[in-house]
N, C-alpha and C. Protein backbone atom coordinates (compact mmCIF):
# COMPACT_ATOMS: atom_id res chain seq x y z
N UNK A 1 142.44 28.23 240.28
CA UNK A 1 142.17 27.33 239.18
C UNK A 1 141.09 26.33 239.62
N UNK A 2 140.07 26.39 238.76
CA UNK A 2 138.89 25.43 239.36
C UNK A 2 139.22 23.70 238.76
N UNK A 3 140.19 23.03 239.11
CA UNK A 3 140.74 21.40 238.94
C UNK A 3 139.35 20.74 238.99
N UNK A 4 138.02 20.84 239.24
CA UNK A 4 136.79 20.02 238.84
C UNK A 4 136.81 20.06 237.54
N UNK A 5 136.82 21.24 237.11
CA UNK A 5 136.93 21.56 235.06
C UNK A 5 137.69 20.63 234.28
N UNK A 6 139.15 20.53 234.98
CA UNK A 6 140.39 19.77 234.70
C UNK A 6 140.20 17.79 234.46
N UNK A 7 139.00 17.53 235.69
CA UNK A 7 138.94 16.21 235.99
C UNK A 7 137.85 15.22 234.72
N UNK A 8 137.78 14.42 234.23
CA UNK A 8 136.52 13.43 233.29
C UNK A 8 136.20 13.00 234.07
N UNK A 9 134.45 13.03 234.21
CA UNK A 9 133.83 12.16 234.49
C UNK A 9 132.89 11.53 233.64
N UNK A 10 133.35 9.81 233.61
CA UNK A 10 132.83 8.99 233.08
C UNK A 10 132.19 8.15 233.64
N UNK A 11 130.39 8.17 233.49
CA UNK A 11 129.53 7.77 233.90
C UNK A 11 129.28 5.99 233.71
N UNK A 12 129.08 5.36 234.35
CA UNK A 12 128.79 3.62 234.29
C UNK A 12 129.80 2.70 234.13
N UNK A 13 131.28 3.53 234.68
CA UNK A 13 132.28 2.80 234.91
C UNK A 13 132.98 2.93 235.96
N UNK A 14 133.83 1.69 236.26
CA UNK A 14 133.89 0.59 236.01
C UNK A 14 132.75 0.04 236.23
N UNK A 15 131.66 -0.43 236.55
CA UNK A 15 130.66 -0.83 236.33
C UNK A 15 129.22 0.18 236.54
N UNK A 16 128.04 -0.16 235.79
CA UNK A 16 126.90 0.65 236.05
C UNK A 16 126.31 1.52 237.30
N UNK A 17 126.26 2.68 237.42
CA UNK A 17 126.18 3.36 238.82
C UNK A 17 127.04 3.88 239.32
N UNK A 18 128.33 3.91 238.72
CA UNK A 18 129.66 3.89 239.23
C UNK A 18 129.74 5.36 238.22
N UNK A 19 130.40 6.44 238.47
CA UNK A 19 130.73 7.75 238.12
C UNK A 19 132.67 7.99 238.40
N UNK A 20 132.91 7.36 237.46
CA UNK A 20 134.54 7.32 237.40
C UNK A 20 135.33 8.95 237.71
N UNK A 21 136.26 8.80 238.13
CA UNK A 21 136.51 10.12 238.07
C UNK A 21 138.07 10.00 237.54
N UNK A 22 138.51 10.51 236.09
CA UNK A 22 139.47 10.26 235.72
C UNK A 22 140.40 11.65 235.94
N UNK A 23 141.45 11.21 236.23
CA UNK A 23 142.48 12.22 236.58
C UNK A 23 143.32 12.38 235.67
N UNK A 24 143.57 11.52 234.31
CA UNK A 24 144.44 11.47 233.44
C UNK A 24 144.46 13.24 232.82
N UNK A 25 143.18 13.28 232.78
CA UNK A 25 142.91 14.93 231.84
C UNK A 25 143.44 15.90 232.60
N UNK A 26 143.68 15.77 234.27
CA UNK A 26 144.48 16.41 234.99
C UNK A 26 145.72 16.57 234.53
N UNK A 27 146.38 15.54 234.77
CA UNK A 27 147.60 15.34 234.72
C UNK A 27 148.45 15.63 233.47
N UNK A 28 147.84 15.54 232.56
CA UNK A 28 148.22 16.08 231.04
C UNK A 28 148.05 17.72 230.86
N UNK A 29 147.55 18.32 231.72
CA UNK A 29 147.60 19.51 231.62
C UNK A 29 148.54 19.74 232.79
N UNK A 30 149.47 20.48 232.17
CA UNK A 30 151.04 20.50 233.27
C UNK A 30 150.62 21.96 233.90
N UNK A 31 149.93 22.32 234.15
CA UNK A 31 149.56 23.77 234.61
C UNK A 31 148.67 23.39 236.15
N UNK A 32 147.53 22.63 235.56
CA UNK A 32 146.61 21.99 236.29
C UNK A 32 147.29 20.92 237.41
N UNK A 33 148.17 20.32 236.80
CA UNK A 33 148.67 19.15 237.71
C UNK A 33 149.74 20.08 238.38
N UNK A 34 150.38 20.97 238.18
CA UNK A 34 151.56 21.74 238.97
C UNK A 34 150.39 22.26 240.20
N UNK A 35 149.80 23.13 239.44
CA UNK A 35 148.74 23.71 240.78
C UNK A 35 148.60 22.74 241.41
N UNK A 36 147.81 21.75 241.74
CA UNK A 36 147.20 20.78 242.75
C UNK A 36 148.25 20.38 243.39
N UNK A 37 149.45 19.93 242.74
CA UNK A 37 150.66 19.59 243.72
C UNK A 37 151.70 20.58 244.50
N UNK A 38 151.25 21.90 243.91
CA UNK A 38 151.38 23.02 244.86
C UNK A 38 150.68 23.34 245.84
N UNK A 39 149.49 23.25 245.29
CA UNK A 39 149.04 23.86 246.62
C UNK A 39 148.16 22.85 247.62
N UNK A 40 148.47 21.20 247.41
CA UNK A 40 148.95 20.46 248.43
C UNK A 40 149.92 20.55 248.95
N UNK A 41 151.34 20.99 248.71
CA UNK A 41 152.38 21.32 249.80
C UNK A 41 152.44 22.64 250.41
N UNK A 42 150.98 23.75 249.90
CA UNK A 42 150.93 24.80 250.85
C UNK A 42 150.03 24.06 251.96
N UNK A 43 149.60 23.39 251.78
CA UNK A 43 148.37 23.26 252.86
C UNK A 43 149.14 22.10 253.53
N UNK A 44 150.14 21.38 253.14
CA UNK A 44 150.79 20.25 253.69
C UNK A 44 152.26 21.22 254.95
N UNK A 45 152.67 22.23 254.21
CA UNK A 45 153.79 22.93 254.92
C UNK A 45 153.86 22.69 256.39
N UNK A 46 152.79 22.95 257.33
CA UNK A 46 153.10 22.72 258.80
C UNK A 46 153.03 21.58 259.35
N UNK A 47 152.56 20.94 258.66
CA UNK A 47 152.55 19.21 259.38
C UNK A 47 153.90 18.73 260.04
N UNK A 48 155.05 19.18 259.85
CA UNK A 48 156.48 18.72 260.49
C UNK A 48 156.13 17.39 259.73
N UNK A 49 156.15 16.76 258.98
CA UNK A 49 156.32 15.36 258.52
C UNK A 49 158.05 14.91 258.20
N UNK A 50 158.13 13.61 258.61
CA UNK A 50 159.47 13.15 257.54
C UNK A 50 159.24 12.08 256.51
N UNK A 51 157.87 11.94 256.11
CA UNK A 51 157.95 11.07 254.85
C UNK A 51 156.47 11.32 254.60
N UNK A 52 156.25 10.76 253.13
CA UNK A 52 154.96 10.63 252.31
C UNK A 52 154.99 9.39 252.10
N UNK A 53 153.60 8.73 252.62
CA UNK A 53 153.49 7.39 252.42
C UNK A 53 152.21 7.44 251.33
N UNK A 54 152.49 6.40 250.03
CA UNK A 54 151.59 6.40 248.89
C UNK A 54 151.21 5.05 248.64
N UNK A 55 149.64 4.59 249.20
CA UNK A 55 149.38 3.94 249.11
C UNK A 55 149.21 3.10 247.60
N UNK A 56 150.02 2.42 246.93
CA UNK A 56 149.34 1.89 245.22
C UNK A 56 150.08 3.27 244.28
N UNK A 57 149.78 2.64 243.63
CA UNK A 57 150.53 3.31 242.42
C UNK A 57 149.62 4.97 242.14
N UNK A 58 148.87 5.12 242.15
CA UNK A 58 148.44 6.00 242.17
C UNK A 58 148.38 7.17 242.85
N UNK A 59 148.49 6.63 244.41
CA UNK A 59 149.38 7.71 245.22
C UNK A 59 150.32 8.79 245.04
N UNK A 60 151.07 7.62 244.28
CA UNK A 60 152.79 8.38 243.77
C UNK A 60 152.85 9.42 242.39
N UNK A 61 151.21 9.62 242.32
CA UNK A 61 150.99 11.01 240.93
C UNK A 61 151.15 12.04 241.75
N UNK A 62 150.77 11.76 243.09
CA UNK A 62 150.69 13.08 243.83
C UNK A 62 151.58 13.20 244.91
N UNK A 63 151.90 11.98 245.31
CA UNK A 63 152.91 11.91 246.31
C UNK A 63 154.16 12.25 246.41
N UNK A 64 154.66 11.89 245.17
CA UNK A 64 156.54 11.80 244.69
C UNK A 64 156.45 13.29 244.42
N UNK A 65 156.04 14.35 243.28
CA UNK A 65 156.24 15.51 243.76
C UNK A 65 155.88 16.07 244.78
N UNK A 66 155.39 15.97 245.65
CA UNK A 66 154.78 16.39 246.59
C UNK A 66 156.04 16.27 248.14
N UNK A 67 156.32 14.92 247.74
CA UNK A 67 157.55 14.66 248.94
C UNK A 67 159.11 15.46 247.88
N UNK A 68 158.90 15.65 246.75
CA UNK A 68 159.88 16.58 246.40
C UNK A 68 160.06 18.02 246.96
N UNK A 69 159.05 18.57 246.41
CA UNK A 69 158.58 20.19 246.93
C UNK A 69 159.00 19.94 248.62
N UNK A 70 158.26 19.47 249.59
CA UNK A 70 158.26 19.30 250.80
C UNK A 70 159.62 19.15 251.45
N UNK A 71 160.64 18.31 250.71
CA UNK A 71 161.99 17.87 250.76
C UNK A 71 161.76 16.75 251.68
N UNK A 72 160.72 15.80 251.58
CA UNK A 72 160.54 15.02 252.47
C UNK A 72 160.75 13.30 251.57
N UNK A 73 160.99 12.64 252.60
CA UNK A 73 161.34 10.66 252.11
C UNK A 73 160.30 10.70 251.62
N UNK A 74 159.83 9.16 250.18
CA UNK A 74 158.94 8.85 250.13
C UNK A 74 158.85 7.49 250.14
N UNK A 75 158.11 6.75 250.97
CA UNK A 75 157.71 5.25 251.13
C UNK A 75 156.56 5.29 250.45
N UNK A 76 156.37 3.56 249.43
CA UNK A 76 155.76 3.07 248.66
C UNK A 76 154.79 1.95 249.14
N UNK A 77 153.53 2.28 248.99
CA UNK A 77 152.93 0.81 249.89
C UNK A 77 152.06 0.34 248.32
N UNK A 78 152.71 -1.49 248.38
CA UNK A 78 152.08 -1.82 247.22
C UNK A 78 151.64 -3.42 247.26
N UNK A 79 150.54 -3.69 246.60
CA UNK A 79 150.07 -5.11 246.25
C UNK A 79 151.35 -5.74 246.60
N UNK A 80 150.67 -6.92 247.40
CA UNK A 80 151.68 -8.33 247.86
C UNK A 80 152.00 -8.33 246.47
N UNK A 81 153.71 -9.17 247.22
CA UNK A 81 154.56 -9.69 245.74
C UNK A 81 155.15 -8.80 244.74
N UNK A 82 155.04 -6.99 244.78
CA UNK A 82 155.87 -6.49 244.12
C UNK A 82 156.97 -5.53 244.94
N UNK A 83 157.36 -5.91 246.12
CA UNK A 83 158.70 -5.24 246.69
C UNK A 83 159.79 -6.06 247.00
N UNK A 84 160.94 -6.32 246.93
CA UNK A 84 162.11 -6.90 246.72
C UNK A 84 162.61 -6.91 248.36
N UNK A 85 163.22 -7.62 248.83
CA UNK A 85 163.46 -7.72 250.41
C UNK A 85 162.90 -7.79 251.28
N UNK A 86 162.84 -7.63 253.11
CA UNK A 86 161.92 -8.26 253.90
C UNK A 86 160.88 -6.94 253.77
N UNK A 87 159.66 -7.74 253.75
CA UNK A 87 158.60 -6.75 253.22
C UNK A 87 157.75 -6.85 254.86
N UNK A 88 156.55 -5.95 255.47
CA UNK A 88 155.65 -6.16 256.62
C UNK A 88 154.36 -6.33 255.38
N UNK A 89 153.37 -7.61 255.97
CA UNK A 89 152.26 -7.43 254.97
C UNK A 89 151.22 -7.26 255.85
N UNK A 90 150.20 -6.49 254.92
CA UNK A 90 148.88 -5.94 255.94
C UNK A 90 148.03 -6.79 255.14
N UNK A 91 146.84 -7.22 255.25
CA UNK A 91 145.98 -7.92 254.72
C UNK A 91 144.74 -6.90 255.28
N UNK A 92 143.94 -6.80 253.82
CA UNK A 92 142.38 -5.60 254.59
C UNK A 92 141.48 -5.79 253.65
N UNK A 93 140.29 -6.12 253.86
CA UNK A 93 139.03 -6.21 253.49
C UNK A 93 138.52 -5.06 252.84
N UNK A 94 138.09 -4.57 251.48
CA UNK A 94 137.66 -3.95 250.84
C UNK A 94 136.18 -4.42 250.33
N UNK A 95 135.61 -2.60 249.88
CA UNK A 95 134.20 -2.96 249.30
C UNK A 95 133.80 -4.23 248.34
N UNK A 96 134.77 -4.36 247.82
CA UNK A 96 135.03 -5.27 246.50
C UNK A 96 135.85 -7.02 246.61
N UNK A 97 136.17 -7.12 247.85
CA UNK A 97 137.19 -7.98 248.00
C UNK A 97 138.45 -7.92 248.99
N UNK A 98 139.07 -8.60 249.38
CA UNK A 98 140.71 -8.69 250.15
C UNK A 98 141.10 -8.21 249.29
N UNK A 99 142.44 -7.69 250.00
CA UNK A 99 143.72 -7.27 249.41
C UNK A 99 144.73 -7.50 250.72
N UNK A 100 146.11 -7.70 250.27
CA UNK A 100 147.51 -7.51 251.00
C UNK A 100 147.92 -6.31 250.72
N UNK A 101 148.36 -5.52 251.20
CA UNK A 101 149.50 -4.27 251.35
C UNK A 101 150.62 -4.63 251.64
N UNK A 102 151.68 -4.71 251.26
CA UNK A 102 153.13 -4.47 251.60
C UNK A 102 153.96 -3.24 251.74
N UNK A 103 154.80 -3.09 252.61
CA UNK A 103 155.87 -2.09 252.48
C UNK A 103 157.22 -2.54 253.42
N UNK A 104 158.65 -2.53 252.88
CA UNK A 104 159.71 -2.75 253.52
C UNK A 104 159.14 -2.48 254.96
N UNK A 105 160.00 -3.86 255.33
CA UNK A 105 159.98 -3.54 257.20
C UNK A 105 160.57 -2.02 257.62
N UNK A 106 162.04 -1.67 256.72
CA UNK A 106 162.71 -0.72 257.59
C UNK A 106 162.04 0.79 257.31
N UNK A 107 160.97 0.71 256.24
CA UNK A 107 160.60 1.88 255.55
C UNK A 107 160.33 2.79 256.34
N UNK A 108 159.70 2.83 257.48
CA UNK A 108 159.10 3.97 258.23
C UNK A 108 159.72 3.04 259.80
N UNK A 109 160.73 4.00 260.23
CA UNK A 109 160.75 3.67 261.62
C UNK A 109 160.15 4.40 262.78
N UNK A 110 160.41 3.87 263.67
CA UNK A 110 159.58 4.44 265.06
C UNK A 110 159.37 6.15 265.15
N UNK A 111 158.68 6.37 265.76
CA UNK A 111 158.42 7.91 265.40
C UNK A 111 158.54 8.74 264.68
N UNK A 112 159.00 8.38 263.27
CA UNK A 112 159.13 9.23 262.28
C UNK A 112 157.07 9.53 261.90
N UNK A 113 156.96 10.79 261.66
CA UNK A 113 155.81 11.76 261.02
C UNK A 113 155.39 11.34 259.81
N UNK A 114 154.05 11.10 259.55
CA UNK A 114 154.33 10.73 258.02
C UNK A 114 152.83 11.05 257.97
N UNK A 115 153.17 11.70 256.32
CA UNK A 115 151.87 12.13 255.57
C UNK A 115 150.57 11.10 254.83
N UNK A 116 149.87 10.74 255.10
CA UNK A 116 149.48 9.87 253.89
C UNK A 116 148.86 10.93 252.39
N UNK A 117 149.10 9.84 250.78
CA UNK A 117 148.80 10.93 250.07
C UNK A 117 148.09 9.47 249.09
N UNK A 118 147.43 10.01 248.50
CA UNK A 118 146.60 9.49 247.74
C UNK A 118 145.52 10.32 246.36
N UNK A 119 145.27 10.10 245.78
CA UNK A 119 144.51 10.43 244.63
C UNK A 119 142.87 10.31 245.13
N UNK A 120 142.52 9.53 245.55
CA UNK A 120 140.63 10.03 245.92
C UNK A 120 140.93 9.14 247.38
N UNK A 121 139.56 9.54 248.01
CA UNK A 121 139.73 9.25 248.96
C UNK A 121 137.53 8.97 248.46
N UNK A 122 137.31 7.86 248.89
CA UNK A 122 136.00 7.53 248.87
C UNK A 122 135.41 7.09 249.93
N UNK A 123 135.67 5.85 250.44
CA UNK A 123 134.76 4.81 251.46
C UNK A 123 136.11 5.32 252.66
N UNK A 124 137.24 5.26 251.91
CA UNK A 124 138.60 5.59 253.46
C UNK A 124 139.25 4.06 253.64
N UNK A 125 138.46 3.37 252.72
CA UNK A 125 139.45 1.89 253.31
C UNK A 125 141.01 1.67 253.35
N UNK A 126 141.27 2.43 251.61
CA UNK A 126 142.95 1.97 251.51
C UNK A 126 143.42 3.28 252.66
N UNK A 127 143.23 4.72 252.57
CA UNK A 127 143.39 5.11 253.18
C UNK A 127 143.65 5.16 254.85
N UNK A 128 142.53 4.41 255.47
CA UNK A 128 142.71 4.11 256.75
C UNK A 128 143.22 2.80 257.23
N UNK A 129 143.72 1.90 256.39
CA UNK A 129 144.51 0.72 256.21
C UNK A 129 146.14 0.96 256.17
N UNK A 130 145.98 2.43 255.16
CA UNK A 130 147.65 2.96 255.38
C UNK A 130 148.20 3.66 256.55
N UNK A 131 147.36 4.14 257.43
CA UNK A 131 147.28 4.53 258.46
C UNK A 131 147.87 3.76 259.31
N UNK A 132 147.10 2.68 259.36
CA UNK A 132 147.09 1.46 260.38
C UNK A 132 148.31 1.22 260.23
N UNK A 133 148.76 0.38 259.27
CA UNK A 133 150.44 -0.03 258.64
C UNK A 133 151.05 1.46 259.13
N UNK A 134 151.08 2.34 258.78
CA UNK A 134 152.34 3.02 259.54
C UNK A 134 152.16 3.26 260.58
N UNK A 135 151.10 3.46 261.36
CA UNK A 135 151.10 3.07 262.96
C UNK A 135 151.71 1.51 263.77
N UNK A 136 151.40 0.72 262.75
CA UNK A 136 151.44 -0.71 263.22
C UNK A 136 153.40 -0.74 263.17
N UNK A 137 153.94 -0.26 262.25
CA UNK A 137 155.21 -0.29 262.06
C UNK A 137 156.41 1.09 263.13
N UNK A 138 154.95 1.64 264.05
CA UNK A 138 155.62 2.85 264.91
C UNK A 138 155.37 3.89 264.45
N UNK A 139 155.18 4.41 262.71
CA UNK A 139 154.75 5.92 262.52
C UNK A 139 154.17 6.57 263.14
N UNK A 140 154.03 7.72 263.05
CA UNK A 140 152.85 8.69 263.85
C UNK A 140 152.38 9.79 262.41
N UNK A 141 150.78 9.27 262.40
CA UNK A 141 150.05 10.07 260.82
C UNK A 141 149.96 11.55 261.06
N UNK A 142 150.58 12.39 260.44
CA UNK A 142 150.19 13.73 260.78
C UNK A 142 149.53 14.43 259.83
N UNK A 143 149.00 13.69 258.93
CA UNK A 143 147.45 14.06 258.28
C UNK A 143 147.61 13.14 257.14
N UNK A 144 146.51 13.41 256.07
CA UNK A 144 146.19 12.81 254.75
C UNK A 144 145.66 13.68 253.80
N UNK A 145 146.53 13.49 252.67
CA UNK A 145 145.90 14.48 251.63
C UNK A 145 145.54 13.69 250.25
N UNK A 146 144.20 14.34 249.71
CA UNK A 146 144.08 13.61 248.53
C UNK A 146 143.74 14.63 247.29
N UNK A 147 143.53 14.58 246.15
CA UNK A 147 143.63 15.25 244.96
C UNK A 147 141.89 15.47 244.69
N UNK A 148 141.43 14.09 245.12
CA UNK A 148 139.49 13.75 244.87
C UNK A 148 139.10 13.68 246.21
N UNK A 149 138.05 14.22 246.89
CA UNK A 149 137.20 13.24 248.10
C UNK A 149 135.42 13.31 247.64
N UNK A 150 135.23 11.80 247.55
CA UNK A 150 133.58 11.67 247.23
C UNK A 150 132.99 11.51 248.69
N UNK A 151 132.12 13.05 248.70
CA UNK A 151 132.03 13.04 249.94
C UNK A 151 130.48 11.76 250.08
N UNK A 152 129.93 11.61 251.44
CA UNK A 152 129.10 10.99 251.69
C UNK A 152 129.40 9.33 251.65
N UNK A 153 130.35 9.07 251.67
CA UNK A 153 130.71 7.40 251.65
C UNK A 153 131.45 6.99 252.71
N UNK A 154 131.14 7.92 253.48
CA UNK A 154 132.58 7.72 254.79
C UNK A 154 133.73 7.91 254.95
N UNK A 155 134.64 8.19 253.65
CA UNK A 155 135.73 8.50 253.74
C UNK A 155 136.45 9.04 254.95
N UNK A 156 135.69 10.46 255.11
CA UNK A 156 136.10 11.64 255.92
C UNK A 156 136.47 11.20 257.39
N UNK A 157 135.11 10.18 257.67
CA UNK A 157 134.64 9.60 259.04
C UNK A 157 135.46 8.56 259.78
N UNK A 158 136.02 7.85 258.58
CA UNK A 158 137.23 6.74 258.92
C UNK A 158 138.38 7.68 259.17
N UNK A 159 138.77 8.78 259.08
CA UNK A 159 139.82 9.49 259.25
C UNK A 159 139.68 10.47 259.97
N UNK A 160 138.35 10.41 260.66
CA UNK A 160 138.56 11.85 261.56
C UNK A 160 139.16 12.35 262.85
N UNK A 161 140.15 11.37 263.23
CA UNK A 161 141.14 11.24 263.93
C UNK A 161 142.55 11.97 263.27
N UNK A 162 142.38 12.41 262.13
CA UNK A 162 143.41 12.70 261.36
C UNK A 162 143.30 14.16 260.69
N UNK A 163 144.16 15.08 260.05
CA UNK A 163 143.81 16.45 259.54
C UNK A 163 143.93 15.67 257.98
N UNK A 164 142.84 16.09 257.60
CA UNK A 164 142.38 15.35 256.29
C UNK A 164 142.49 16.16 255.53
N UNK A 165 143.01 16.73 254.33
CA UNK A 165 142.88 17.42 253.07
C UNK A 165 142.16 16.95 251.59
N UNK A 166 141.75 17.53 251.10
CA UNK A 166 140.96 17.27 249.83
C UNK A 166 141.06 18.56 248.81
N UNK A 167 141.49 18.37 247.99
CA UNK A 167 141.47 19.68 246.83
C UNK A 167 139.93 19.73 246.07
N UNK A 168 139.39 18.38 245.71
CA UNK A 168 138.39 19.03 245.03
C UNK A 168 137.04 17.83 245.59
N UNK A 169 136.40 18.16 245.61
CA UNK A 169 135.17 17.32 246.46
C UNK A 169 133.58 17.19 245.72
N UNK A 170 133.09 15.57 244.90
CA UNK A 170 132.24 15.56 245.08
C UNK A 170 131.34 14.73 245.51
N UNK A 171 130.08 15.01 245.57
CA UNK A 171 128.74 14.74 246.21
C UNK A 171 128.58 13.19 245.89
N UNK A 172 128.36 12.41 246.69
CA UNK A 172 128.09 11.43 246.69
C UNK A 172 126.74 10.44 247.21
């Protein structure tokens, strides 16, 4: 199934120069969105992982089935101020501005395996920020998978310490 067909792209948003890449048209096609989250857990199968970590809400389109199929935990990493109990906060510099990351202290303990999953993967910031946080908390990353990678922005390069996956890839 060619999922580029599946994806909108909308040109000069969020701002001018900017080539959006909407996934909604994915996801509404339950054929299209089953494939991609299949056959991220074929290509995810040997990693030995025990959890999927999803950075932001968006993560968790691909993550939560994904740690279903897999039969694996899923931890939630989200904007300061929306998790309930003792939270670890990461603070990280983006193209655009700061941000905080949060996720429960107990969420990922010491040597547990963990996947990162995400929806695009561009520059690699949130990506290699989620990294950090589950290293910083004891994880050990045993790859990253994403649904988009715009190649040429670094993404790849901030993670090449890592087995990186991408279903559909463009030019940047």
């Amino acid at each position: 199934m060619d999922l580029k067909q599946k994806i909108r792209v909308i040109p000069d948003f969020p701002r001018e120069g900017i080539s959006y890449k909407d996934i909604t048209t994915l996801l509404r096609d339950g054929a299209a969105y089953r494939y991609a989250v299949q056959e991220l857990a074929r290509q995810c199968a040997g990693k030995e992982a025990d959890l999927i970590v999803c950075p932001k809400n968006r993560g968790l389109l691909l993550g939560a089935p994904l740690a279903y199929i897999l039969g694996l935990g899923l931890v939630t990493v989200r904007k300061a101020g929306q998790l309930p109990g003792e939270v670890f906060t990461w603070h990280y510099d983006l193209d655009f501005g700061g941000e905080e990351m949060e996720v429960h202290k107990d969420a990922i303990l010491p040597g547990q395996r963990v996947i990162i999953a995400d929806e695009l993967l561009a520059t690699g910031g949130t990506a290699y920020k989620s990294v950090r946080l589950v290293e910083e908390l004891g994880g050990q990353v045993t790859g990253a998978v994403f649904l988009i990678e715009l190649t040429g922005l670094g993404g790849r390069h901030k993670l090449r310490d890592y087995d990186t996956i991408s279903l559909v890839q463009y030019n940047y």
